[in-house]
PDB file of N, CA and C in Angstrom:
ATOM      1  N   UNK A   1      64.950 134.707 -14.165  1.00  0.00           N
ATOM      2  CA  UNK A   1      64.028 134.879 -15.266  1.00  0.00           C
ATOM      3  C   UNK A   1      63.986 133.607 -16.121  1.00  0.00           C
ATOM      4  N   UNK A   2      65.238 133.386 -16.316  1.00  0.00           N
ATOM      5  CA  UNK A   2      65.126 132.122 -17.468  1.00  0.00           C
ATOM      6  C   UNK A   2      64.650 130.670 -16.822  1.00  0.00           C
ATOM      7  N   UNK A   3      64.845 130.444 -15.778  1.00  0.00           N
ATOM      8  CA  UNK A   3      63.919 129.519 -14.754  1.00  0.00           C
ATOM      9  C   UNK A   3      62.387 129.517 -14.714  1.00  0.00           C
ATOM     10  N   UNK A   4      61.858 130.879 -14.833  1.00  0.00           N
ATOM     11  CA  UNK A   4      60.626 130.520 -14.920  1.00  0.00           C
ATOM     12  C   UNK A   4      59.941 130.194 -16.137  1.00  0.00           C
ATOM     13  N   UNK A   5      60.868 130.317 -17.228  1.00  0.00           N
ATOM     14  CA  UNK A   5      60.229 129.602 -18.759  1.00  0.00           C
ATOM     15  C   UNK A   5      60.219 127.815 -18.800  1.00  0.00           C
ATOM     16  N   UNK A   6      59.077 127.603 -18.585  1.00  0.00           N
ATOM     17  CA  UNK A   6      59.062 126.006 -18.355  1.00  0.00           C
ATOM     18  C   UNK A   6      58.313 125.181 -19.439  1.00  0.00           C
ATOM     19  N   UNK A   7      57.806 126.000 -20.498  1.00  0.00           N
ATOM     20  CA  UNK A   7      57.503 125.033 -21.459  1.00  0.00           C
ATOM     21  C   UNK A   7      58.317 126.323 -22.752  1.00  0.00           C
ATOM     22  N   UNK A   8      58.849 125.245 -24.118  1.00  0.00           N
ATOM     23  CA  UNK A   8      58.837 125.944 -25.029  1.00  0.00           C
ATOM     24  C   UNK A   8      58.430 127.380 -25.337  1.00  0.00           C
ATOM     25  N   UNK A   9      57.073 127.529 -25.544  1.00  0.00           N
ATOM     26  CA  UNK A   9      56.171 128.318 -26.395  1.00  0.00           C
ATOM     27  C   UNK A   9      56.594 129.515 -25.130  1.00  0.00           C
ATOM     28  N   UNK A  10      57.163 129.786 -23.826  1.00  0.00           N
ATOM     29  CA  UNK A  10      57.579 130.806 -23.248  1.00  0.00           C
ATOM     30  C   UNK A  10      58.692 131.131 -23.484  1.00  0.00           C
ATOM     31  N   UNK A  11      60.087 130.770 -24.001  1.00  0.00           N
ATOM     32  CA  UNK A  11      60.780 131.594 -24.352  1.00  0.00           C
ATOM     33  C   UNK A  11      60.835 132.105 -25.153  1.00  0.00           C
ATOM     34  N   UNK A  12      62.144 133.177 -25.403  1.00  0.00           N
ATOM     35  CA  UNK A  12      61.688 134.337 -26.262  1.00  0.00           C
ATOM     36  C   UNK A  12      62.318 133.960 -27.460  1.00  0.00           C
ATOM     37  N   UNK A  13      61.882 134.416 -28.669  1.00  0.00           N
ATOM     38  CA  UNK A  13      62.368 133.943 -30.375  1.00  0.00           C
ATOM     39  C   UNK A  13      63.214 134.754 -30.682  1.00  0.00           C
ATOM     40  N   UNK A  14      64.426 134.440 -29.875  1.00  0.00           N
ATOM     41  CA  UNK A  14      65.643 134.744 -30.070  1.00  0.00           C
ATOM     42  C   UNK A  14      66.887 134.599 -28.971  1.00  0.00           C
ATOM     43  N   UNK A  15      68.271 134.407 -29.696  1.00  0.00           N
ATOM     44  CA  UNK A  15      69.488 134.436 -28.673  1.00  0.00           C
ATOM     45  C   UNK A  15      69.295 135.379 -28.025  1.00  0.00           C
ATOM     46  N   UNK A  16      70.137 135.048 -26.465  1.00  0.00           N
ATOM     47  CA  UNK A  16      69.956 135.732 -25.426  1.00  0.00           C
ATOM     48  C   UNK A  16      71.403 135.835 -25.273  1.00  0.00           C
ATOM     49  N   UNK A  17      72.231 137.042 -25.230  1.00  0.00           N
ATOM     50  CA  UNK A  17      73.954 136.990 -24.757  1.00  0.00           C
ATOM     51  C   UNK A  17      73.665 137.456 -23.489  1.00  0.00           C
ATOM     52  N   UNK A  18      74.829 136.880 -22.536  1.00  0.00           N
ATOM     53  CA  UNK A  18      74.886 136.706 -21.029  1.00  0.00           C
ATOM     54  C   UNK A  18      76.364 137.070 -21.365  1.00  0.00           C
ATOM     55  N   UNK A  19      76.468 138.338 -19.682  1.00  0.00           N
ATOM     56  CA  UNK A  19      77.871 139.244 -19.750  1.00  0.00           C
ATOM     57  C   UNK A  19      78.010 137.972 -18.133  1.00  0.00           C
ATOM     58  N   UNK A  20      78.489 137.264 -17.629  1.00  0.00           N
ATOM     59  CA  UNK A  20      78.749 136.578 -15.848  1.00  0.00           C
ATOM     60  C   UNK A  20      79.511 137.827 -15.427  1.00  0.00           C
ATOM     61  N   UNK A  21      79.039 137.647 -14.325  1.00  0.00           N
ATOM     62  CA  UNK A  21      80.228 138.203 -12.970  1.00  0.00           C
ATOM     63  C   UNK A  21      81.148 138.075 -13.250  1.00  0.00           C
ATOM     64  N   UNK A  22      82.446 138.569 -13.043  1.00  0.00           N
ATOM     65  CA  UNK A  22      83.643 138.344 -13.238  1.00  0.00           C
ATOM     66  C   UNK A  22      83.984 137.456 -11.601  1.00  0.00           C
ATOM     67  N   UNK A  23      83.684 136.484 -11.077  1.00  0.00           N
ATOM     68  CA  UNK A  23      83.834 135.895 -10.004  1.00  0.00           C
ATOM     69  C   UNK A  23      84.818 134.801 -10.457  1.00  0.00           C
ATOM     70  N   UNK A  24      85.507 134.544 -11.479  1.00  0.00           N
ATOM     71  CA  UNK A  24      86.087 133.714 -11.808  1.00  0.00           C
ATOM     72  C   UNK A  24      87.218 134.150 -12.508  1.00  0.00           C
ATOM     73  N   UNK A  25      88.781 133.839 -12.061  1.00  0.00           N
ATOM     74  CA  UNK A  25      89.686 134.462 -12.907  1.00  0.00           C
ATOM     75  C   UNK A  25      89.808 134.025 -14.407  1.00  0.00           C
ATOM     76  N   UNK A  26      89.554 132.907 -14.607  1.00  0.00           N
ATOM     77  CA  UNK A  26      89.458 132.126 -16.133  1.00  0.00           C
ATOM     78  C   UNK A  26      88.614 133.049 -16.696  1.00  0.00           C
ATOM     79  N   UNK A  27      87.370 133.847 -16.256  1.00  0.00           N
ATOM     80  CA  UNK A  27      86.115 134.115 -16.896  1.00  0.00           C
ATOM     81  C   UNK A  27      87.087 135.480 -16.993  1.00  0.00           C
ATOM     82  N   UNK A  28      87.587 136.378 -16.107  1.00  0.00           N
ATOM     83  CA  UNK A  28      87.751 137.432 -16.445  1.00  0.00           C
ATOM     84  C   UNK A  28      89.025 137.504 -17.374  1.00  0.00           C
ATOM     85  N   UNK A  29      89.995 136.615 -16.998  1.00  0.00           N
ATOM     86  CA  UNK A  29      91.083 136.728 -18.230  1.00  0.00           C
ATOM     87  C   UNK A  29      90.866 136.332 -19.436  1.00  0.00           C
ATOM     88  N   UNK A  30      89.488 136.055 -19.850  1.00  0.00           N
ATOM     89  CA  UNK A  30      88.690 135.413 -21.205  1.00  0.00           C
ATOM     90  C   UNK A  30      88.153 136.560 -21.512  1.00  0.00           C
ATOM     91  N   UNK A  31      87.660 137.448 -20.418  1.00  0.00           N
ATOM     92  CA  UNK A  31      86.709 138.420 -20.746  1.00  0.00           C
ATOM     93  C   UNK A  31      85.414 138.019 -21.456  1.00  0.00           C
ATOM     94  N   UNK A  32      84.911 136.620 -21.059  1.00  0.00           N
ATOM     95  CA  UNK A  32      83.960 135.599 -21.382  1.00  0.00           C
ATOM     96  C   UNK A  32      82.459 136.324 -21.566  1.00  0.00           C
ATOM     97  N   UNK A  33      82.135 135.991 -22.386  1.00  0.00           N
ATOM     98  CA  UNK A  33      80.616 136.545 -23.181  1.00  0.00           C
ATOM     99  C   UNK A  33      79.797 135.113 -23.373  1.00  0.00           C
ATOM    100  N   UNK A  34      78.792 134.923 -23.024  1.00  0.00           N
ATOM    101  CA  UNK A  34      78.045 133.510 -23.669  1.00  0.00           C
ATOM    102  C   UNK A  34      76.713 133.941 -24.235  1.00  0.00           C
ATOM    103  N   UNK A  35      76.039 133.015 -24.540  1.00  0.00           N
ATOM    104  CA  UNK A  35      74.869 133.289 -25.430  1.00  0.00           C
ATOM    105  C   UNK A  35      73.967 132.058 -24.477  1.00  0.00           C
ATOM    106  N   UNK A  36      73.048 132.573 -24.286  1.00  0.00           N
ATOM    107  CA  UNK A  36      71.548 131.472 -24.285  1.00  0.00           C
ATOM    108  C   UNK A  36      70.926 131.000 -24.846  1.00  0.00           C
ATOM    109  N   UNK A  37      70.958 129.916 -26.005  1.00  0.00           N
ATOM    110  CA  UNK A  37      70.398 129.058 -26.956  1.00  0.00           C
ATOM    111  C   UNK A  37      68.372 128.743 -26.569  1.00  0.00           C
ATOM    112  N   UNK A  38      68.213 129.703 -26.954  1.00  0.00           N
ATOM    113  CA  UNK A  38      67.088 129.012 -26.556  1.00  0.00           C
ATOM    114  C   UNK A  38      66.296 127.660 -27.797  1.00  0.00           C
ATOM    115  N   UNK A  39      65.105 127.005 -27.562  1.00  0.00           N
ATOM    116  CA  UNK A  39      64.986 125.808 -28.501  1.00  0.00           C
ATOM    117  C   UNK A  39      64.674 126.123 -29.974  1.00  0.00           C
ATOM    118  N   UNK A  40      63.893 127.897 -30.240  1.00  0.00           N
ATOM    119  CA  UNK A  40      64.218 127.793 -31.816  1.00  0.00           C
ATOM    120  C   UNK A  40      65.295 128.290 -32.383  1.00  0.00           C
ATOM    121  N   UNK A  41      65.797 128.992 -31.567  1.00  0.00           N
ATOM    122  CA  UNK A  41      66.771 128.955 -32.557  1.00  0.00           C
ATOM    123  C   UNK A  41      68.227 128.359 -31.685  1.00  0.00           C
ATOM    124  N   UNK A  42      69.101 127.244 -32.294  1.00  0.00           N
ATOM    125  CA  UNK A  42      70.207 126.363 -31.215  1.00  0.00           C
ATOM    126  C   UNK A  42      71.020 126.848 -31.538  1.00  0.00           C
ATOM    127  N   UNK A  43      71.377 127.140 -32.728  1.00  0.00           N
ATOM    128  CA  UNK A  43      72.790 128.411 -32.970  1.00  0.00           C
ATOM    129  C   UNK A  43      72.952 129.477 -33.502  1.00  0.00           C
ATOM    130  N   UNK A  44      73.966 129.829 -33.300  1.00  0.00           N
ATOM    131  CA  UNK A  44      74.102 131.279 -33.790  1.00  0.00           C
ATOM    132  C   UNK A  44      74.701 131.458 -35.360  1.00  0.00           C
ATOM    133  N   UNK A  45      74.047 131.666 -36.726  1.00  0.00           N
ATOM    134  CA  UNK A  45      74.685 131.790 -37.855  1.00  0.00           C
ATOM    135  C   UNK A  45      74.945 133.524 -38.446  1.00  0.00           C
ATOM    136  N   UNK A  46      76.016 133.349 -39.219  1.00  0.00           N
ATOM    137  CA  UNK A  46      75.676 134.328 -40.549  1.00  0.00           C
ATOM    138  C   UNK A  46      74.664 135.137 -40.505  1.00  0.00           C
ATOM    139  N   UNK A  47      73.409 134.374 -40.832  1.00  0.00           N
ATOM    140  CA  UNK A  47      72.538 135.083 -41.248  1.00  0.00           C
ATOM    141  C   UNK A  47      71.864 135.984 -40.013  1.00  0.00           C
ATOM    142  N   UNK A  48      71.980 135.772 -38.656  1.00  0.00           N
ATOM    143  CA  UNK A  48      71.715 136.290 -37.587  1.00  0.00           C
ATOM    144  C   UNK A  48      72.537 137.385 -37.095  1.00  0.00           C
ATOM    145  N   UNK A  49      73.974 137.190 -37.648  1.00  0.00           N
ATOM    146  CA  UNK A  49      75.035 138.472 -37.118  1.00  0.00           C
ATOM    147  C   UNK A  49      76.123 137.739 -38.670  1.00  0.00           C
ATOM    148  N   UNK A  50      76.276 139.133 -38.908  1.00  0.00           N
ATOM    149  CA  UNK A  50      76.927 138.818 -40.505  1.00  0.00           C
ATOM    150  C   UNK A  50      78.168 139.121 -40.080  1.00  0.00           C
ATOM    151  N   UNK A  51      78.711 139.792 -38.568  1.00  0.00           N
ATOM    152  CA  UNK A  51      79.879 139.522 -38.677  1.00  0.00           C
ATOM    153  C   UNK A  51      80.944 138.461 -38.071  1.00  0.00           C
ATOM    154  N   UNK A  52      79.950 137.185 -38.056  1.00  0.00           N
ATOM    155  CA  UNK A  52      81.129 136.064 -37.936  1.00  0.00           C
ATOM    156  C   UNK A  52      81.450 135.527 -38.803  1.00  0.00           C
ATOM    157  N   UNK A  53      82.682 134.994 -38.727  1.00  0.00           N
ATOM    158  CA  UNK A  53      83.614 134.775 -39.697  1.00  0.00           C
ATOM    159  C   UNK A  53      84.397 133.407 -39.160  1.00  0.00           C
ATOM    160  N   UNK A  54      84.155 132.284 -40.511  1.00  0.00           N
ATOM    161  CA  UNK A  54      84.880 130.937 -39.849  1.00  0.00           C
ATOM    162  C   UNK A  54      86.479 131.070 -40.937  1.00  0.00           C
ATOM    163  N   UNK A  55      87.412 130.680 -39.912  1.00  0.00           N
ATOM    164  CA  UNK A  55      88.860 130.748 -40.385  1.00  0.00           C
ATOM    165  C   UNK A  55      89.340 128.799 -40.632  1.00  0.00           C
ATOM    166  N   UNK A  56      89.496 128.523 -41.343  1.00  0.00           N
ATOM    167  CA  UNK A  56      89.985 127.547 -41.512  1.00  0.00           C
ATOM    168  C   UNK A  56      91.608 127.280 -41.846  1.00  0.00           C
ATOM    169  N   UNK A  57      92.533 126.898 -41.024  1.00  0.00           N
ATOM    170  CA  UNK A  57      93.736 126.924 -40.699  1.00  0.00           C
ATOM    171  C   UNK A  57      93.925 125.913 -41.429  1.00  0.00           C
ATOM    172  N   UNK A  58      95.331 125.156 -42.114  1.00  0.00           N
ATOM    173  CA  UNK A  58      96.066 124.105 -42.576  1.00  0.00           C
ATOM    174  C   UNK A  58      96.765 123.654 -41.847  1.00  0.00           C
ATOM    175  N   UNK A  59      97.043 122.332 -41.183  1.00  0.00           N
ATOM    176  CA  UNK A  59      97.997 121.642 -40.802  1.00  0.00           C
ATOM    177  C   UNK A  59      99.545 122.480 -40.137  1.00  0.00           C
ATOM    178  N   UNK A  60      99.770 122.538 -41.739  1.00  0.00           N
ATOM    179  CA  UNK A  60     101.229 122.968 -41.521  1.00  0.00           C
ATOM    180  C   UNK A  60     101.141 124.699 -41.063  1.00  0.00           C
ATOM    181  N   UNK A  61     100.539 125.181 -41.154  1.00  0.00           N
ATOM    182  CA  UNK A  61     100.566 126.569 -40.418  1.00  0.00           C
ATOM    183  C   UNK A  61     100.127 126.860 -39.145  1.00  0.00           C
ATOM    184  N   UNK A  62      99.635 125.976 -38.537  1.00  0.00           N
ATOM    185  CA  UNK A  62      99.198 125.984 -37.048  1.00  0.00           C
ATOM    186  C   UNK A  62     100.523 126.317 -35.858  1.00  0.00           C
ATOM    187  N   UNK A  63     101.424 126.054 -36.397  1.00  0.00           N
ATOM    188  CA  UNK A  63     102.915 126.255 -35.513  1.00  0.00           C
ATOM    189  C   UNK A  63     102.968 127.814 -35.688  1.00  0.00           C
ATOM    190  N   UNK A  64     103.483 128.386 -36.653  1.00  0.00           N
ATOM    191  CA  UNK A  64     103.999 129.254 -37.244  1.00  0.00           C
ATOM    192  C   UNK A  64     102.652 130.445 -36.494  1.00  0.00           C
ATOM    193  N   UNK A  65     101.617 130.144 -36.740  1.00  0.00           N
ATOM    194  CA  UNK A  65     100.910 130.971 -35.962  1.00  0.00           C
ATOM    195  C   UNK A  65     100.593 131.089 -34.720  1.00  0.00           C
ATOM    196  N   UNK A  66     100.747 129.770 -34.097  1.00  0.00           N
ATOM    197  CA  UNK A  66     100.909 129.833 -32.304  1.00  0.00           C
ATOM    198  C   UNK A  66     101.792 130.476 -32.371  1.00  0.00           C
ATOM    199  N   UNK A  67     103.283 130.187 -32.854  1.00  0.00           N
ATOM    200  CA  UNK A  67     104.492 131.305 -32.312  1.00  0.00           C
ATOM    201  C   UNK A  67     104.256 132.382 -32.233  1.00  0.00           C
ATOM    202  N   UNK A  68     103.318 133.224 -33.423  1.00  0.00           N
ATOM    203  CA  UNK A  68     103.415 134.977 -33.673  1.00  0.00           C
ATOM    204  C   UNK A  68     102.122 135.260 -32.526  1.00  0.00           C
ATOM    205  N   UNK A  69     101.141 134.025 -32.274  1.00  0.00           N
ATOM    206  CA  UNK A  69     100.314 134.022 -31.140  1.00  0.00           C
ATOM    207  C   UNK A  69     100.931 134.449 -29.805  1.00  0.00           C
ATOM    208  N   UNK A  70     101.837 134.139 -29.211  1.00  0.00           N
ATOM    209  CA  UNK A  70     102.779 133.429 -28.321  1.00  0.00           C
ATOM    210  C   UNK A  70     103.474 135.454 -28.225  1.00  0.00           C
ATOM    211  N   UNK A  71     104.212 135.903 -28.889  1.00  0.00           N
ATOM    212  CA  UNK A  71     105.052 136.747 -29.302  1.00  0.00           C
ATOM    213  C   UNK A  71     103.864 137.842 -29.158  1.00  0.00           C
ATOM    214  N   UNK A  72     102.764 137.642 -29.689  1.00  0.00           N
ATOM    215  CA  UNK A  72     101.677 138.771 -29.383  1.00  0.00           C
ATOM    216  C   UNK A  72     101.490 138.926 -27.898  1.00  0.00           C
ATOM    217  N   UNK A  73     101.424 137.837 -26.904  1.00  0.00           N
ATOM    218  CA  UNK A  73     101.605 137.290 -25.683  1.00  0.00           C
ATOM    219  C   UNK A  73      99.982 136.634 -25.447  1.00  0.00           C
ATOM    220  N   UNK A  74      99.564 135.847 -26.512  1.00  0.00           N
ATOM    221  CA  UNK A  74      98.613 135.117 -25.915  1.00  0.00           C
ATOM    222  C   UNK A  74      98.653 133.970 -26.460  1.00  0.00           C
ATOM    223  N   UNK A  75      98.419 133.310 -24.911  1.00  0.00           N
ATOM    224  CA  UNK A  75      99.344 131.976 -25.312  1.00  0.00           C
ATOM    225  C   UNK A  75      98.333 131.785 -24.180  1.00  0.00           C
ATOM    226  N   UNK A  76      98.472 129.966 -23.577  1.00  0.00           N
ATOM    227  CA  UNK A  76      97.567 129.455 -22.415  1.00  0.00           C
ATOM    228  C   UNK A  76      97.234 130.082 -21.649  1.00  0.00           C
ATOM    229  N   UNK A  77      98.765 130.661 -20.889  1.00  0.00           N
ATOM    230  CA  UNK A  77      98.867 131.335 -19.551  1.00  0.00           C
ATOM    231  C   UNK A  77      98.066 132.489 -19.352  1.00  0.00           C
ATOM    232  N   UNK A  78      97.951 133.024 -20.517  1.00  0.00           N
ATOM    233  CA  UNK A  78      97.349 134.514 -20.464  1.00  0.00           C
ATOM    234  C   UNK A  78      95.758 134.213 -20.441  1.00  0.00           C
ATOM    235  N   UNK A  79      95.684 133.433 -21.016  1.00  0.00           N
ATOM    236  CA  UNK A  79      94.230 132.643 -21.055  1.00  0.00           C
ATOM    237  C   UNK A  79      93.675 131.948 -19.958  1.00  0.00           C
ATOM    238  N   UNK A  80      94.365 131.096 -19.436  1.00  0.00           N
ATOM    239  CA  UNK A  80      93.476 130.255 -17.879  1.00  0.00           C
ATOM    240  C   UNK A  80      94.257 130.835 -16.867  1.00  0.00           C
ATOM    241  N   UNK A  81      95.849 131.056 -16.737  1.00  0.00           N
ATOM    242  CA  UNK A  81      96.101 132.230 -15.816  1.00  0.00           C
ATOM    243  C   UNK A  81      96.343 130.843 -14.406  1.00  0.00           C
ATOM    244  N   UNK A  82      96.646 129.706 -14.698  1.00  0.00           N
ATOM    245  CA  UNK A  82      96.755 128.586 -13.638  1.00  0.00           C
ATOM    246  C   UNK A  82      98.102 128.431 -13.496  1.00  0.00           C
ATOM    247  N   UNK A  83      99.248 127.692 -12.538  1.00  0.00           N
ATOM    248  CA  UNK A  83      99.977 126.720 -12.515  1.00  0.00           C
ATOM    249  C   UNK A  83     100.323 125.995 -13.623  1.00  0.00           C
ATOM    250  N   UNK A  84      99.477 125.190 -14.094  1.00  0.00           N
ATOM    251  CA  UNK A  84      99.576 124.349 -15.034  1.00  0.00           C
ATOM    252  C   UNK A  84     100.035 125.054 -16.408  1.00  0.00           C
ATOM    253  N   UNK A  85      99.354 125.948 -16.420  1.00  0.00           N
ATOM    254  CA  UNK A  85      99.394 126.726 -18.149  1.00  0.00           C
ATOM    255  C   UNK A  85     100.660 127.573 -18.033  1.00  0.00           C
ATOM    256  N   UNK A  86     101.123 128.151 -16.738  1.00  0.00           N
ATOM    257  CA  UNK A  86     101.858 129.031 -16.146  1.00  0.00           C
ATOM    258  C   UNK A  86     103.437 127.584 -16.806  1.00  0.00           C
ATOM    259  N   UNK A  87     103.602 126.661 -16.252  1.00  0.00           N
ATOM    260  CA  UNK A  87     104.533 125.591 -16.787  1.00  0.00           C
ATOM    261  C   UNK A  87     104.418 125.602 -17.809  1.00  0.00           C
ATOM    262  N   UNK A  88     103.761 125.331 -19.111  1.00  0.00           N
ATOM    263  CA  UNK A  88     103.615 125.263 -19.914  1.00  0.00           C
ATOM    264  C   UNK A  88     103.934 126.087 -20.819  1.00  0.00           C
ATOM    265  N   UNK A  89     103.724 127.672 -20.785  1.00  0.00           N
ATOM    266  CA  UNK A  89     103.974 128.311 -20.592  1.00  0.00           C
ATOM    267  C   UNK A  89     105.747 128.507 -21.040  1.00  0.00           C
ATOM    268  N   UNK A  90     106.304 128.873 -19.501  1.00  0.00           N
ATOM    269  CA  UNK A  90     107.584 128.743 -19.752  1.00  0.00           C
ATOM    270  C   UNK A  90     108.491 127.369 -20.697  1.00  0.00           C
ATOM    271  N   UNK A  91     107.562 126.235 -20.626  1.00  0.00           N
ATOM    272  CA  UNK A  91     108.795 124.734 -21.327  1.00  0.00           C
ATOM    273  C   UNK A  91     108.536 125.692 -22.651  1.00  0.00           C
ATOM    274  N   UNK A  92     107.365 125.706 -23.601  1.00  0.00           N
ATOM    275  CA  UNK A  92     107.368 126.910 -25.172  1.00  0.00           C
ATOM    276  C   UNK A  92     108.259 127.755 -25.226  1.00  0.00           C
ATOM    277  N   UNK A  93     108.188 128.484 -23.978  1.00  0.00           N
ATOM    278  CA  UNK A  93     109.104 129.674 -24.583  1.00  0.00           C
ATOM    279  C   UNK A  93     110.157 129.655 -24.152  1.00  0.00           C
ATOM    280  N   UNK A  94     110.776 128.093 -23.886  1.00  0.00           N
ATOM    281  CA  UNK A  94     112.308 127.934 -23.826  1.00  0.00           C
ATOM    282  C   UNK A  94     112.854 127.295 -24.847  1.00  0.00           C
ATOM    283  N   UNK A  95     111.510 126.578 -25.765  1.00  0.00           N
ATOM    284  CA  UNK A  95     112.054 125.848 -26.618  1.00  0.00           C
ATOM    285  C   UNK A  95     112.016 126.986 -27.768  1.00  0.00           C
ATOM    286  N   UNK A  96     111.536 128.137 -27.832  1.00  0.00           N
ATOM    287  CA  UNK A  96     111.310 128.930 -28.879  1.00  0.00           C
ATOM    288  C   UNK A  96     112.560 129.791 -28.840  1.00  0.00           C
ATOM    289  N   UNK A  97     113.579 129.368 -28.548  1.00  0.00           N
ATOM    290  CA  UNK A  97     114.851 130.620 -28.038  1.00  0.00           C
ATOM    291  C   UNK A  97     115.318 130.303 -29.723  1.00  0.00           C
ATOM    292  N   UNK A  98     116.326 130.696 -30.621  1.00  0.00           N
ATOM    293  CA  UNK A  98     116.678 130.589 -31.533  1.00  0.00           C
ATOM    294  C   UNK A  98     117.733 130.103 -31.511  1.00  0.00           C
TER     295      UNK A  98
END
């Protein structure tokens, strides 16, 4: 569908959210949702869905909340679900022993 909109003035005047296939383990351990930007409107605000909400973190609390992140159990691994994050992974939560 969205292929055959080939000039502007055919798409539709408004975001489009897209659920993918779960054909991808990253996508399904994200449980990944996207949106289709079309050209009038390029993002998504406030005033379009009132319930997003921007969090602005400090410096010094970014640790302290990965840990209780981490302890909730979402952390990389749980997130991309690879080798890589899977290492990563364990070096954190060896250095997090008390």
């Amino acid at each position: 569908m969205i292929n055959k909109w080939k000039k502007v003035d055919d798409f539709p005047n408004y975001i489009i959210p897209v659920r993918p296939d779960a054909f991808d383990r990253r996508i399904t351990l994200q449980r990944s949702c996207f949106t289709f930007h079309v050209p009038k409107h390029p993002e998504l605000t406030e005033r379009e869905n009132p319930s997003l909400k921007k969090w602005v973190v400090r410096g010094g609390k970014k640790k302290p909340i990965l840990r209780e992140l981490v302890l909730l159990g979402i952390d990389d691994f749980s997130i991309y679900g690879d080798l890589e994050h899977l290492a990563e992974w364990l070096k954190i939560s060896h250095n997090m022993r008390p």
